[in-house]
Protein backbone atom coordinates (compact mmCIF):
# COMPACT_ATOMS: atom_id res chain seq x y z
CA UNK A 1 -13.62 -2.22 -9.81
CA UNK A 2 -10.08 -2.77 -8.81
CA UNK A 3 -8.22 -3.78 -5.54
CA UNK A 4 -5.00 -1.57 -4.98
CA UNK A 5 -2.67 -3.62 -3.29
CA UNK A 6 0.27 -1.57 -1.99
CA UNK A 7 3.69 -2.73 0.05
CA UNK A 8 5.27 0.87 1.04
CA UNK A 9 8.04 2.20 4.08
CA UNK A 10 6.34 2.43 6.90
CA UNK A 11 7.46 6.11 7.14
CA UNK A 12 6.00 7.02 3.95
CA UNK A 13 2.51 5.83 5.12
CA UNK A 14 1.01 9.55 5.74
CA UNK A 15 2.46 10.90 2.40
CA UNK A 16 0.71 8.06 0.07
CA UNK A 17 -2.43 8.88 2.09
CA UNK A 18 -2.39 12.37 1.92
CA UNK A 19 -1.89 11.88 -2.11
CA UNK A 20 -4.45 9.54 -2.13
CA UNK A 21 -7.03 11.69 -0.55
CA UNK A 22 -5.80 14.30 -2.98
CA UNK A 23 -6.82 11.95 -5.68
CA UNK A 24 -10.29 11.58 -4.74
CA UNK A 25 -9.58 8.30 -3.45
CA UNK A 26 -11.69 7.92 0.11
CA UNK A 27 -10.91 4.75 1.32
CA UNK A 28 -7.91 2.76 2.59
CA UNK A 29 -6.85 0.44 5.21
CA UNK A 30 -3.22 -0.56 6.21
CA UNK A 31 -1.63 -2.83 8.00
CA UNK A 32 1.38 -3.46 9.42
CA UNK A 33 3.56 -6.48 7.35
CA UNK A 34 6.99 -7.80 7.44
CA UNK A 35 9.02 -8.80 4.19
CA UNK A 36 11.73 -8.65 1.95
CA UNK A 37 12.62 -8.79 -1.56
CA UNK A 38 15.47 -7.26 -3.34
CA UNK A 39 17.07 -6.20 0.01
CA UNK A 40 17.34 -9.70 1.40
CA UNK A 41 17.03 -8.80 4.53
CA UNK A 42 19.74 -6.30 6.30
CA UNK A 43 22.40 -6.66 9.24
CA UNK A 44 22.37 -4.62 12.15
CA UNK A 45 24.64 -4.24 14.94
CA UNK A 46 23.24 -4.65 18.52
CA UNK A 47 25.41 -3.93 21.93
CA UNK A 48 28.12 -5.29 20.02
CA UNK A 49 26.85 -8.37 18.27
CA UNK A 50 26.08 -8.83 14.99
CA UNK A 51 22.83 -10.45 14.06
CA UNK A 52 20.48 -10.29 10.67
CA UNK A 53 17.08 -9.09 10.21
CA UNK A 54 15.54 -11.34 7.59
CA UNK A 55 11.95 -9.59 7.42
CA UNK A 56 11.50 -5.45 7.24
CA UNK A 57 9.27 -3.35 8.52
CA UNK A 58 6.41 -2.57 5.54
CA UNK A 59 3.06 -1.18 5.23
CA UNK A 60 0.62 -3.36 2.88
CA UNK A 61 -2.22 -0.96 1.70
CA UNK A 62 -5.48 -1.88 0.36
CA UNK A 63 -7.82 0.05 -1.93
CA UNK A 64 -10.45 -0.52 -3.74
CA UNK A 65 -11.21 2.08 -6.80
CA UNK A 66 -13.42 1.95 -9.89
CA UNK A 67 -11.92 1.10 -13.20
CA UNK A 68 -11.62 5.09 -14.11
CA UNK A 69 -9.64 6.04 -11.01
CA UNK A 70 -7.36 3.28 -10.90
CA UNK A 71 -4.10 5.31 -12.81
CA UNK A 72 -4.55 8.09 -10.84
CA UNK A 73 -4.62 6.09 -7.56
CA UNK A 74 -1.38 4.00 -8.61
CA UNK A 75 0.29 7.34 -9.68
CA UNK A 76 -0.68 8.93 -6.47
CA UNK A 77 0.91 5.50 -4.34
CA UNK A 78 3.93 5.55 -6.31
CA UNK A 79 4.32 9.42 -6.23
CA UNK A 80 4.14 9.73 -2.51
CA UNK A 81 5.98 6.58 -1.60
CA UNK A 82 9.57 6.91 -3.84
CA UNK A 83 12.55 7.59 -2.27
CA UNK A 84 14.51 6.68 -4.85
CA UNK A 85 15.89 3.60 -2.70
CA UNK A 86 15.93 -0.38 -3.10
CA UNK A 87 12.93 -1.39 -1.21
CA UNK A 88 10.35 1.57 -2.10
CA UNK A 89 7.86 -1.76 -2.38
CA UNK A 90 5.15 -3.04 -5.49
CA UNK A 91 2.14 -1.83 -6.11
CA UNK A 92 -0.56 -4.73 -7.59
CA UNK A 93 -3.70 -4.17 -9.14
CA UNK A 94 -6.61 -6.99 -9.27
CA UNK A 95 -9.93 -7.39 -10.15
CA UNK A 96 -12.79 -7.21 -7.86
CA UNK A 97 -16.27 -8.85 -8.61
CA UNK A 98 -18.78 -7.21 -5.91
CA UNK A 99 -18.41 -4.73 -3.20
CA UNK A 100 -21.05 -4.96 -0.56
CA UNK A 101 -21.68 -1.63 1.87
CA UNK A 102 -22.83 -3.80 4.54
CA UNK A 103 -24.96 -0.76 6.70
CA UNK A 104 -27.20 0.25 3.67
CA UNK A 105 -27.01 -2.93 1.37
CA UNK A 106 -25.33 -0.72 -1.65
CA UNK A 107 -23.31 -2.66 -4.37
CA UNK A 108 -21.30 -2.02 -6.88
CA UNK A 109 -19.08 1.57 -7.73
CA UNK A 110 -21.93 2.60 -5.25
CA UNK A 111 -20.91 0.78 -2.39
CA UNK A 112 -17.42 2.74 -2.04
């Protein structure tokens, strides 16, 4: 099994779960980050002053996926969450040990 972790747009966060779904992938949670890379942050204009914004606005998404689904889940992210623009985000994959389904006991592929 495999964690899919995910930094996206915020605005592209029904798209990659849409294409996820369309994947076969059933699970996902998301939360709402701050962060930059590349982009180093942006300047904005407010009521006439100027001021920075060091963090943006992301999504991080997490999935976990068995070992088969894994390319199509990472094709699906990146698919749905290009816009062809600095700051489109990273998509990591790591390994995961157990999965627990904590109502019925389940482990394993079984458990998601």
């Amino acid at each position: 099994m495999k964690l899919i972790l995910a930094i996206i747009k915020p605005f592209k966060l029904d798209a990659v779960r849409e294409a996820l779904t369309a994947a076969g992938i059933e699970g996902m949670t998301a939360t709402e980050a701050k962060g930059f890379g590349r982009q180093k942050g942006q300047t904005e204009i407010y009521r006439g002053a100027e001021y920075e914004i060091n963090f943006l606005p992301k999504m991080r998404l997490e999935v976990v996926v068995d070992d088969a689904q894994v390319e199509a889940a990472c094709a699906a992210i990146r698919e749905a969450a290009n816009t062809d623009k600095i700051g489109d985000g990273k998509i990591f994959v790591v390994g995961v040990d157990e999965a627990i389904r904590i109502r019925t006991g389940e482990n394993g592929s079984a458990a998601l």
